[in-house]
N, C-alpha and C. Protein backbone atom coordinates (compact mmCIF):
# COMPACT_ATOMS: atom_id res chain seq x y z
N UNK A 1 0.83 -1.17 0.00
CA UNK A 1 0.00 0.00 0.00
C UNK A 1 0.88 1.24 0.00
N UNK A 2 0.95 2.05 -0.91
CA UNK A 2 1.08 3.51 -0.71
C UNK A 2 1.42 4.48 0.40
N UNK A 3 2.48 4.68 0.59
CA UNK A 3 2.52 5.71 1.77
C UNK A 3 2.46 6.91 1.21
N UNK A 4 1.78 7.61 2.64
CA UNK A 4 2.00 9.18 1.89
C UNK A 4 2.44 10.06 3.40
N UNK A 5 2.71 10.96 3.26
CA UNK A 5 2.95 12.02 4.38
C UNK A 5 3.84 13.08 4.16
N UNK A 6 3.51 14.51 5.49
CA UNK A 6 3.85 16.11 5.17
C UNK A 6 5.45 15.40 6.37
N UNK A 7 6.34 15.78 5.78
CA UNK A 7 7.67 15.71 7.34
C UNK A 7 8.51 16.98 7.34
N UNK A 8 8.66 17.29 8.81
CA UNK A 8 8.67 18.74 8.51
C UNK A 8 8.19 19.40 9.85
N UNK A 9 9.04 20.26 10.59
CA UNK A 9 9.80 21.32 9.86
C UNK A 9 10.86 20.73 10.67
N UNK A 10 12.18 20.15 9.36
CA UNK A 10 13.45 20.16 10.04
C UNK A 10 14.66 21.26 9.77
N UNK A 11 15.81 21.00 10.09
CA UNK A 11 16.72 22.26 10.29
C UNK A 11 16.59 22.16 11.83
N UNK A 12 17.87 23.06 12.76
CA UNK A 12 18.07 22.68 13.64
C UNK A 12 17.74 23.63 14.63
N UNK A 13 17.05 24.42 14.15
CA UNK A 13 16.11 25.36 14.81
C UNK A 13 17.29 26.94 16.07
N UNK A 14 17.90 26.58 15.02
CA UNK A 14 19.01 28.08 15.57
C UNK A 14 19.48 28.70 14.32
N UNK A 15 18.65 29.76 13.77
CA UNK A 15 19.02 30.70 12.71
C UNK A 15 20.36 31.38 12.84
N UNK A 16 20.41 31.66 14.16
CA UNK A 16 21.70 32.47 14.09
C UNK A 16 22.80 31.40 14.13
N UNK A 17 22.74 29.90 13.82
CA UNK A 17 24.33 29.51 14.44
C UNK A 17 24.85 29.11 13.14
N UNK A 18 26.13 29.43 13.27
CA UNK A 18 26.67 29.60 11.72
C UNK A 18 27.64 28.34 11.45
N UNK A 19 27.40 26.91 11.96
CA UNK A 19 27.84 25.80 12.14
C UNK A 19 27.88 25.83 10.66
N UNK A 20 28.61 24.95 10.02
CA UNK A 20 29.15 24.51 8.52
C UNK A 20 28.65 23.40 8.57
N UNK A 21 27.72 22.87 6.80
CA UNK A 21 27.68 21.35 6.79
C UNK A 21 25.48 21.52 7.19
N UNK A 22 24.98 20.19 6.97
CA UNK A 22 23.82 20.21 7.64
C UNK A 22 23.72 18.88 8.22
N UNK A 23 22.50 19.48 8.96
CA UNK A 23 22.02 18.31 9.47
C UNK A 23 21.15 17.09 8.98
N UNK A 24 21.14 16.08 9.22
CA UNK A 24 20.04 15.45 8.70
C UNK A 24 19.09 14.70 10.06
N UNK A 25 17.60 14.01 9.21
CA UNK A 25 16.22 14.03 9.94
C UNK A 25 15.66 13.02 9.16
N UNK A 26 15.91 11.97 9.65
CA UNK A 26 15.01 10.47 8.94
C UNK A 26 13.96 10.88 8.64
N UNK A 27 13.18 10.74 7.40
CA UNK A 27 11.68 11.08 7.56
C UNK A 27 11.01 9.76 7.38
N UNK A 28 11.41 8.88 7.06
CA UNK A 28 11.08 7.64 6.87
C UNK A 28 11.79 6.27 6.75
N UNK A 29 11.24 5.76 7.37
CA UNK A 29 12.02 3.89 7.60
C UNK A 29 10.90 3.22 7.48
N UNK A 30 11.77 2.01 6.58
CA UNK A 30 11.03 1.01 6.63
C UNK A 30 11.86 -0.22 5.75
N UNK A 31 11.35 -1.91 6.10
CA UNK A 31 12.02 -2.56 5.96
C UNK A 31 11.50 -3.85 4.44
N UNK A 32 12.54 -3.91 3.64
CA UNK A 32 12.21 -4.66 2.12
C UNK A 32 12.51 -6.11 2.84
N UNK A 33 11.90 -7.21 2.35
CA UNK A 33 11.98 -8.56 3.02
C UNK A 33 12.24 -9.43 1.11
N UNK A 34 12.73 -8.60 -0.07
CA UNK A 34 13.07 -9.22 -0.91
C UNK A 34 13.95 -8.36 -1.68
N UNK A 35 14.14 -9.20 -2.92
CA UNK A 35 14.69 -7.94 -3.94
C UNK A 35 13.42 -7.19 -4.71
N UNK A 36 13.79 -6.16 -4.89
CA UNK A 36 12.95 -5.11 -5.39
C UNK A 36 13.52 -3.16 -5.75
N UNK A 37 12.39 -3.00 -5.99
CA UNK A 37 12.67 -1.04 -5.96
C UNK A 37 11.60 -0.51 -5.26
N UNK A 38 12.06 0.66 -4.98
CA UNK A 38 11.29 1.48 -4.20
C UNK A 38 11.01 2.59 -5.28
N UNK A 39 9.72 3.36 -5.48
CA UNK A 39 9.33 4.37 -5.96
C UNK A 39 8.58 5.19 -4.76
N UNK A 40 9.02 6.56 -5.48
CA UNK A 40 7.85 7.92 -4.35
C UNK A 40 8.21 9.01 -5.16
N UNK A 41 6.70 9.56 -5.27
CA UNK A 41 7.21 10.93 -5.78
C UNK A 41 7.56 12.00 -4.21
N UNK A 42 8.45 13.07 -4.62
CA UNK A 42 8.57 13.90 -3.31
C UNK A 42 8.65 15.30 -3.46
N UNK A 43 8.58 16.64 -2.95
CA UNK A 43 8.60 17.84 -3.00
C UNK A 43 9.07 18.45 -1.98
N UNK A 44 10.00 19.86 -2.35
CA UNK A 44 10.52 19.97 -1.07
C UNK A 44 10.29 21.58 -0.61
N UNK A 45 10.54 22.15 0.33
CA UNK A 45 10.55 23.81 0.25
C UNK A 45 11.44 23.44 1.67
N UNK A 46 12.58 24.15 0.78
CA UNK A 46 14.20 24.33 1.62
C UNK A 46 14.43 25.56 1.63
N UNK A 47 15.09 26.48 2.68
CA UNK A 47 15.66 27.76 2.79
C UNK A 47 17.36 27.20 2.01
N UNK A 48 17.78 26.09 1.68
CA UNK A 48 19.30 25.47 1.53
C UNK A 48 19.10 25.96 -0.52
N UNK A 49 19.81 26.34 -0.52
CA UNK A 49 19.93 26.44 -1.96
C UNK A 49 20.13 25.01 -2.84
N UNK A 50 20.57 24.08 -1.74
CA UNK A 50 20.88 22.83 -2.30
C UNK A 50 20.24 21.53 -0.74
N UNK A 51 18.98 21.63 -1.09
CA UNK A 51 18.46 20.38 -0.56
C UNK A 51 18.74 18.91 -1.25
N UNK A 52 18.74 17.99 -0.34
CA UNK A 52 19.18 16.92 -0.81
C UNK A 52 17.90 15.79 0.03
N UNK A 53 17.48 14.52 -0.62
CA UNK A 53 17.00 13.22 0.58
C UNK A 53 18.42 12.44 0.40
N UNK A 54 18.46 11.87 1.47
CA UNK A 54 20.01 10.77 1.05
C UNK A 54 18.68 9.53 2.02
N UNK A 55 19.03 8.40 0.84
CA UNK A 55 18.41 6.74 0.90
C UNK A 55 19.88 6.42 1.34
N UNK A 56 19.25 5.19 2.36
CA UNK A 56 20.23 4.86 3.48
C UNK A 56 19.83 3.13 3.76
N UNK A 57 20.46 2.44 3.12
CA UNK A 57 20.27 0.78 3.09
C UNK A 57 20.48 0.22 3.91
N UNK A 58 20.28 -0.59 4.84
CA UNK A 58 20.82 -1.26 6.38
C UNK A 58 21.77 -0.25 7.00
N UNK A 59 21.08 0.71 7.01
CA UNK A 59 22.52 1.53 7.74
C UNK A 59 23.48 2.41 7.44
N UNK A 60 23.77 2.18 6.06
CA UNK A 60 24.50 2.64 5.04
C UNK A 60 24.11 3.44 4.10
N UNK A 61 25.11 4.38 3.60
CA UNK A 61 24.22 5.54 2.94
C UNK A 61 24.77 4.75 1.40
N UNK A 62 23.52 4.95 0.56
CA UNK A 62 23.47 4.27 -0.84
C UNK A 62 23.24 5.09 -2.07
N UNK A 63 22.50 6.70 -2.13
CA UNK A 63 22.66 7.73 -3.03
C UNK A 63 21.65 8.77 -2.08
N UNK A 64 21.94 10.40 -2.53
CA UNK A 64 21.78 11.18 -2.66
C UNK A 64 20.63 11.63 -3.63
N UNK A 65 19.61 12.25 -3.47
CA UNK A 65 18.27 12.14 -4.55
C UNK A 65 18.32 13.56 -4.55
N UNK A 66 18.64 14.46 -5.43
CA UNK A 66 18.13 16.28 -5.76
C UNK A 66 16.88 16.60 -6.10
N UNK A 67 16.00 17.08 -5.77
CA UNK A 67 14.93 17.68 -6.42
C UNK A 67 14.87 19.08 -6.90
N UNK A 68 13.95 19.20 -7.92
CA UNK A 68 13.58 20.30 -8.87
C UNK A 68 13.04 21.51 -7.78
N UNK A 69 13.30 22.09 -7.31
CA UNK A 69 12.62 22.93 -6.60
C UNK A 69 11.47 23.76 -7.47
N UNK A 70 10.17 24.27 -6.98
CA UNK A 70 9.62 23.84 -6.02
C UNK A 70 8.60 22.59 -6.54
N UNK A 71 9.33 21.60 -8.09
CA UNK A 71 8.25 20.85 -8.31
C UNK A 71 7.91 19.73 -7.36
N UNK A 72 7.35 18.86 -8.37
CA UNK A 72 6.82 17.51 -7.72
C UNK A 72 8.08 16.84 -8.69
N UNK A 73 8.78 15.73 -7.39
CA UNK A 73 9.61 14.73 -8.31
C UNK A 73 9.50 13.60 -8.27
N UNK A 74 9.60 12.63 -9.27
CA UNK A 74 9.32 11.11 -9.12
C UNK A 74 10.55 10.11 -9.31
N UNK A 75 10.50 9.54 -8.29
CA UNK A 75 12.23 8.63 -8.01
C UNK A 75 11.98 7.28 -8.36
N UNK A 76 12.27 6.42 -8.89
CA UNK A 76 12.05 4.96 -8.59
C UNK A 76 13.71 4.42 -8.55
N UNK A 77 14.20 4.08 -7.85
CA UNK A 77 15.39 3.44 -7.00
C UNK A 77 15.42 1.91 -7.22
N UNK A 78 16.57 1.19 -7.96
CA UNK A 78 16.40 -0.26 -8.36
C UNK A 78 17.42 -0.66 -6.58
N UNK A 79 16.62 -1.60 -5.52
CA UNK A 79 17.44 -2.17 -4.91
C UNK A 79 18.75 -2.84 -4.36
N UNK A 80 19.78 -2.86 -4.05
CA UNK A 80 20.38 -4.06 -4.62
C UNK A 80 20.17 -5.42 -4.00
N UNK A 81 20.69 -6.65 -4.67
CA UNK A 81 20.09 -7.83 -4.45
C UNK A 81 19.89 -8.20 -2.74
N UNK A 82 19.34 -8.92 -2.39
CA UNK A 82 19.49 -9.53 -0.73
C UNK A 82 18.07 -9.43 0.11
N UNK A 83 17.44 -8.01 -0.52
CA UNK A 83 16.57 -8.60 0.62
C UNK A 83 16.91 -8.09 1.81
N UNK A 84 16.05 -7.97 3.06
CA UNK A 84 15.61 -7.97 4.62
C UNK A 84 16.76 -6.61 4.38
N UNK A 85 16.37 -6.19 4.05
CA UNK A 85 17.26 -4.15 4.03
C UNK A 85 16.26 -3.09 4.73
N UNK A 86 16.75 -2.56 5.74
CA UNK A 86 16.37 -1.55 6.42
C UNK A 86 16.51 -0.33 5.33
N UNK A 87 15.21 0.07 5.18
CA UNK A 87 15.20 1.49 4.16
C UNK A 87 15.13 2.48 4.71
N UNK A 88 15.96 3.35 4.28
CA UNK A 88 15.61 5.09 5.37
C UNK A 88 15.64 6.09 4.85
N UNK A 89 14.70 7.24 4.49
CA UNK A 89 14.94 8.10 3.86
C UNK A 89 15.42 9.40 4.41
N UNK A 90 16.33 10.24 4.54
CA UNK A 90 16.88 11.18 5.15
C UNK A 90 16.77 12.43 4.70
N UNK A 91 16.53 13.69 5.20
CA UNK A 91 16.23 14.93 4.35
C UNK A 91 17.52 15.27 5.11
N UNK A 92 18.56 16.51 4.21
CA UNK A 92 19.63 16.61 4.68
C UNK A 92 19.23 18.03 4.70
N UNK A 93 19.12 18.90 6.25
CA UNK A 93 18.53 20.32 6.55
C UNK A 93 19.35 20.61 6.63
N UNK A 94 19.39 22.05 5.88
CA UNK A 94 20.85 22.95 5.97
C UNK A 94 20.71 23.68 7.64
N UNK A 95 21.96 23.50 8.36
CA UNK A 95 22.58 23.62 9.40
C UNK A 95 22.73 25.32 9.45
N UNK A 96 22.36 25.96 10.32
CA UNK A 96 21.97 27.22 10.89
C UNK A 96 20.74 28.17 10.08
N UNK A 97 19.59 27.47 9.46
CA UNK A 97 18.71 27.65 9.13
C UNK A 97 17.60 27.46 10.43
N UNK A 98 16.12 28.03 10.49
CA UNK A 98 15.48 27.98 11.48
C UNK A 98 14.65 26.67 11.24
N UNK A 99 14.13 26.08 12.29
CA UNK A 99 13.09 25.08 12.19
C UNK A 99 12.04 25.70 11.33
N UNK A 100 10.95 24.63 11.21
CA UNK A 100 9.80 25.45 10.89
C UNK A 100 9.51 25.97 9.57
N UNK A 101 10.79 26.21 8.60
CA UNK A 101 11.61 26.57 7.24
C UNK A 101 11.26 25.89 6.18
N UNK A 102 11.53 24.30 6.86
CA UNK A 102 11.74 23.45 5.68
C UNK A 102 10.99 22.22 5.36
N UNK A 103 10.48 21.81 4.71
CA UNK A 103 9.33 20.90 4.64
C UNK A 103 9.80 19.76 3.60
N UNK A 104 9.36 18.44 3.61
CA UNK A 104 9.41 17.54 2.37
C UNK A 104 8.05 16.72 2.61
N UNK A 105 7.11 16.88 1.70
CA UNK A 105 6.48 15.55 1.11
C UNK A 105 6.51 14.44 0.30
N UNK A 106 6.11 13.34 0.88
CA UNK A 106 6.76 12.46 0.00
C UNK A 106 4.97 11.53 0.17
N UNK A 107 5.12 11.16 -1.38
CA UNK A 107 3.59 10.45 -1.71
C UNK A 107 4.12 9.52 -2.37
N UNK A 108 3.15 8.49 -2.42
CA UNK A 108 2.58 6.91 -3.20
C UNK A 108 4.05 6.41 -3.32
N UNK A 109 4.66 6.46 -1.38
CA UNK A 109 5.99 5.32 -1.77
C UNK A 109 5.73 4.06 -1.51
N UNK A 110 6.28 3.13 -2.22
CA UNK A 110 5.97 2.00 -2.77
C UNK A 110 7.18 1.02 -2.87
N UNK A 111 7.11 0.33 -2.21
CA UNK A 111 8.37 -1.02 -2.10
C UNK A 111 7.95 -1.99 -3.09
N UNK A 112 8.42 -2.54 -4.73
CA UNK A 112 8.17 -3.14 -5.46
C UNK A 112 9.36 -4.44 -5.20
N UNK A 113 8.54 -5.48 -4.79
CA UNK A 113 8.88 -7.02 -4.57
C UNK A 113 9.53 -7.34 -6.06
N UNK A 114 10.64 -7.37 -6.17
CA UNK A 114 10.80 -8.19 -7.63
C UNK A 114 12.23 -9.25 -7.63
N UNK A 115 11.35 -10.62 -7.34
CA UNK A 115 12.01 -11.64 -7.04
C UNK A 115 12.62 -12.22 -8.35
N UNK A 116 12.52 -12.08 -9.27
CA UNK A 116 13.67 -12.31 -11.29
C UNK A 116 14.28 -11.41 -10.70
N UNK A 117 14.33 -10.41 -10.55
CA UNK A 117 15.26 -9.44 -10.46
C UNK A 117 15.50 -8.58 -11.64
N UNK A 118 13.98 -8.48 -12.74
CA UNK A 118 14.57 -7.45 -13.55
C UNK A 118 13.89 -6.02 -13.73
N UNK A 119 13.69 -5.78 -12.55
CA UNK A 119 12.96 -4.61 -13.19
C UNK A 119 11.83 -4.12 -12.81
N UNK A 120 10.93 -4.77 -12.90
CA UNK A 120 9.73 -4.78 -12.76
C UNK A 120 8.97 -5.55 -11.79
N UNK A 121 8.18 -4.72 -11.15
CA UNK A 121 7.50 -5.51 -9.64
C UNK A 121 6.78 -6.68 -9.90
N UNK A 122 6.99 -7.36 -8.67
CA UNK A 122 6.46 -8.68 -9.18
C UNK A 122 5.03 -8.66 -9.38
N UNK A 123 4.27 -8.03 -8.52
CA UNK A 123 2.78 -7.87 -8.55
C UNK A 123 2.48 -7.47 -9.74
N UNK A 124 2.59 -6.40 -10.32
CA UNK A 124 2.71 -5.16 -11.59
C UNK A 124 2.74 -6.62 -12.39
N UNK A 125 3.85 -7.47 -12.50
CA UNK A 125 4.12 -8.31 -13.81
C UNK A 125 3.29 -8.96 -13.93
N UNK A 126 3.09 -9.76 -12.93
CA UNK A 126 2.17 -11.15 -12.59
C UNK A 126 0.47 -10.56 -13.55
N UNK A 127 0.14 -9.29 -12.50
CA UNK A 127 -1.43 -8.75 -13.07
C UNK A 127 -1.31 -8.63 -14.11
N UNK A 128 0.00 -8.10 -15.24
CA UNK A 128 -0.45 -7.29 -16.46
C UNK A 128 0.07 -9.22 -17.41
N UNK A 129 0.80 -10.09 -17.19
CA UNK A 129 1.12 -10.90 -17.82
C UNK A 129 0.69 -12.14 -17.04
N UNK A 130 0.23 -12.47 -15.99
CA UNK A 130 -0.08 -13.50 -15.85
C UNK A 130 1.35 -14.74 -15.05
N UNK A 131 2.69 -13.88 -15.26
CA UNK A 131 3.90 -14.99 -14.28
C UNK A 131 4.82 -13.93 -14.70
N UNK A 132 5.96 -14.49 -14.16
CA UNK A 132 7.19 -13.25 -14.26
C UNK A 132 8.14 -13.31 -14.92
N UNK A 133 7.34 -14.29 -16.22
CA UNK A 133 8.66 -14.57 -17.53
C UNK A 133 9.12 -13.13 -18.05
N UNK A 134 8.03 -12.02 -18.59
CA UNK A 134 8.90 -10.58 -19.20
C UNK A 134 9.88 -10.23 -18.06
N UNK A 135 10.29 -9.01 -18.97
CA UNK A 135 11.82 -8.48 -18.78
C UNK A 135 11.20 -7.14 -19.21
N UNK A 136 12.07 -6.41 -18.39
CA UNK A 136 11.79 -4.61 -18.45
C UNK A 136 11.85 -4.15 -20.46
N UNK A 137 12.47 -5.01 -20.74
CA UNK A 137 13.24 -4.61 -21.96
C UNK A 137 11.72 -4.82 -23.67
N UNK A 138 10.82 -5.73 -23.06
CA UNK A 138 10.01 -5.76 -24.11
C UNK A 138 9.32 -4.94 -24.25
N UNK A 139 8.46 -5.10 -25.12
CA UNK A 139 7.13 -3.78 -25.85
C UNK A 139 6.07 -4.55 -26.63
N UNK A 140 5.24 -5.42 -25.65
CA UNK A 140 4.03 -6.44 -26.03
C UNK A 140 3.02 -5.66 -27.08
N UNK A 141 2.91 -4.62 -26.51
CA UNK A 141 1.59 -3.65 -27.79
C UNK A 141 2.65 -3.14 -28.73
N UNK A 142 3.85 -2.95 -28.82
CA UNK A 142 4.41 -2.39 -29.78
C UNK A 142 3.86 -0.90 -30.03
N UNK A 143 3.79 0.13 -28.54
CA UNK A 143 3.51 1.64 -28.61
C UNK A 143 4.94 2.37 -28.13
N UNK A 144 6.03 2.22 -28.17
CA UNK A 144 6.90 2.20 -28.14
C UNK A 144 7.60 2.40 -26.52
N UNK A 145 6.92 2.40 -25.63
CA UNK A 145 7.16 2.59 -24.47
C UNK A 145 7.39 0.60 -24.15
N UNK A 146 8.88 0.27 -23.65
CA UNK A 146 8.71 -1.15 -23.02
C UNK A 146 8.49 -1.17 -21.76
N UNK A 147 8.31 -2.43 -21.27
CA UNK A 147 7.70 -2.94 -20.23
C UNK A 147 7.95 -1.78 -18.91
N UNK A 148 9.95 -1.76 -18.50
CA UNK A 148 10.38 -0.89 -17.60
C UNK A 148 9.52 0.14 -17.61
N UNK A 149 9.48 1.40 -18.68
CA UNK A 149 8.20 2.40 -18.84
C UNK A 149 7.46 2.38 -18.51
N UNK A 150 6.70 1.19 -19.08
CA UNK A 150 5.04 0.73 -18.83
C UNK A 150 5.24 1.08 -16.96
N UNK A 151 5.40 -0.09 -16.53
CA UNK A 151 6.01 -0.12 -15.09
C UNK A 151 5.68 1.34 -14.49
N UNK A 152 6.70 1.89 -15.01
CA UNK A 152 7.23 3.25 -13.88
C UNK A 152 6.09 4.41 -14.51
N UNK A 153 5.37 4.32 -15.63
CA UNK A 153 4.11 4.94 -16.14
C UNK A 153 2.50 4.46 -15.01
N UNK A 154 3.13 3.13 -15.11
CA UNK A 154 1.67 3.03 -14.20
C UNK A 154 0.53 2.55 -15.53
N UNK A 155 1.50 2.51 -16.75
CA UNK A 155 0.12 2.19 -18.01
C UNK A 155 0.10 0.69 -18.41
N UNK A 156 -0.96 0.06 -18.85
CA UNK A 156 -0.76 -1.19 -19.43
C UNK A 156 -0.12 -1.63 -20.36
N UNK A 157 0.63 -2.75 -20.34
CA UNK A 157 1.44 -2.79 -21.49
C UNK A 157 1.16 -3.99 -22.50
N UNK A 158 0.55 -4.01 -22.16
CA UNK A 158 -0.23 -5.26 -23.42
C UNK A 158 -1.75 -4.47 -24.03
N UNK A 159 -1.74 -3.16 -23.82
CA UNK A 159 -2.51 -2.37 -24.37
C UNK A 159 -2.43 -0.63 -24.90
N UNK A 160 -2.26 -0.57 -26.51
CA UNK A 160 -1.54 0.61 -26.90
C UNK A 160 -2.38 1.59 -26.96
N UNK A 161 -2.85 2.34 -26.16
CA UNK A 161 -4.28 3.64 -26.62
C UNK A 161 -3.71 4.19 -27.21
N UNK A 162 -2.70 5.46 -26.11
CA UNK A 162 -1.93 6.74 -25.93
C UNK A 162 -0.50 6.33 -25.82
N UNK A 163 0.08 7.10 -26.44
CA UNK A 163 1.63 7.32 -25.80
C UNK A 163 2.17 8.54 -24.90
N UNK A 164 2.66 8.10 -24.10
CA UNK A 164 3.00 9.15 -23.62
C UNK A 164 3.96 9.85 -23.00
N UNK A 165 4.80 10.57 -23.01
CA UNK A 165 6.10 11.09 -23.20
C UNK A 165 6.09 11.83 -21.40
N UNK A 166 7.00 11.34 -20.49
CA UNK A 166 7.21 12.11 -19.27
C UNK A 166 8.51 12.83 -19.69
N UNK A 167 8.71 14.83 -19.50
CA UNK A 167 9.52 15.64 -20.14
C UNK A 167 10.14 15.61 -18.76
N UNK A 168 9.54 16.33 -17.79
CA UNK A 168 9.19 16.81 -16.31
C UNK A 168 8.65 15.64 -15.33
N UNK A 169 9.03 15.52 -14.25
CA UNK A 169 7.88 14.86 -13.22
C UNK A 169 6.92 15.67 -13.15
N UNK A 170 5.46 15.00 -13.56
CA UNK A 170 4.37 15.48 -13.19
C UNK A 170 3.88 16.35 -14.35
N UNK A 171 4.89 16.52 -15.41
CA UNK A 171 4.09 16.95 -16.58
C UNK A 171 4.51 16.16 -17.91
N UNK A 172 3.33 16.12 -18.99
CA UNK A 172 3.28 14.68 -19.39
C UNK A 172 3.15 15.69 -21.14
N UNK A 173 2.88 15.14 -21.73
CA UNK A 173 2.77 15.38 -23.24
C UNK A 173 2.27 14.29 -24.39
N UNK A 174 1.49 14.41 -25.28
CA UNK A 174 0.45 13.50 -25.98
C UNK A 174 1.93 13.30 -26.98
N UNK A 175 2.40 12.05 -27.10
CA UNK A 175 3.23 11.48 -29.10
C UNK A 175 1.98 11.50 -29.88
N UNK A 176 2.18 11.84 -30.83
CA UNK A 176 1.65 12.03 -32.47
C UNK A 176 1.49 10.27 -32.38
């Protein structure tokens, strides 16, 4: 199921202290029990000229995510193999900024189970094909978007209406 939630307001709540570097503020944990990816779209409003989330794997920091200020951004993150991984998402608050400042939402995050290991969630595969023989890499309707796309579109892929071109997170455009 979908998580959603406002996290916020971090920063370390002393405007005047002129400490170097920021702080960071888990906004979210939670734990994968296979191989898979995680998707969420997120948005941020930072006083930091350079906000950052840093994803944090058993413990360990694993990448750095930038967002578009002030859009909406959409991440999908391929796991690495193993399984039972503590997930954590971290907002990194710039350090002598005030509390209260800085905000991140993060919507429809989503831990995708994908036991082949290619790509594509196992659920997602199973519903749109029936077992988890495809591979990110095909294009069953032949609309030129393959499977991976299909996937991270959210569209069916054994059915060609529309095509549709993501330029921007969150803004979309009709192919001829």
């Amino acid at each position: 199921m979908p998580q959603s939630g406002v996290y916020g307001p971090f920063g370390n709540g002393n405007s005047a202290e002129a400490s170097p570097g920021s702080s960071q503020q888990s906004i979210l944990t939670t734990t994968a029990y296979a191989t898979g990816s995680i998707s969420f779209d997120f948005k941020m409003r930072s006083e930091s000229s350079n906000p950052m989330i840093s994803l944090y794997l058993g413990g360990s920091w694993f990448k750095n995510i930038f967002p578009y200020l002030p859009n909406w951004n959409s991440e999908h993150i391929k796991l690495p193999s193993g399984g039972n991984q503590t997930i954590e998402l971290r907002v990194n608050g710039p350090a002598g900024y005030a509390a209260g400042e800085n905000f991140v939402w993060i919507d429809n995050f989503q831990i995708h189970f994908d036991n082949d290991d290619d790509g594509l969630g196992d659920a997602w595969e199973t519903y749109n094909f029936g077992n988890l023989s495809r591979t990110g890499t095909g294009d069953p309707d032949a609309d030129g978007l393959d499977n991976l796309q299909e996937f991270l579109n959210g569209t069916n892929p054994t059915l060609a209406e529309l095509r549709v071109r993501i330029s921007t997170p969150r803004q979309f455009s009709l192919l001829p």
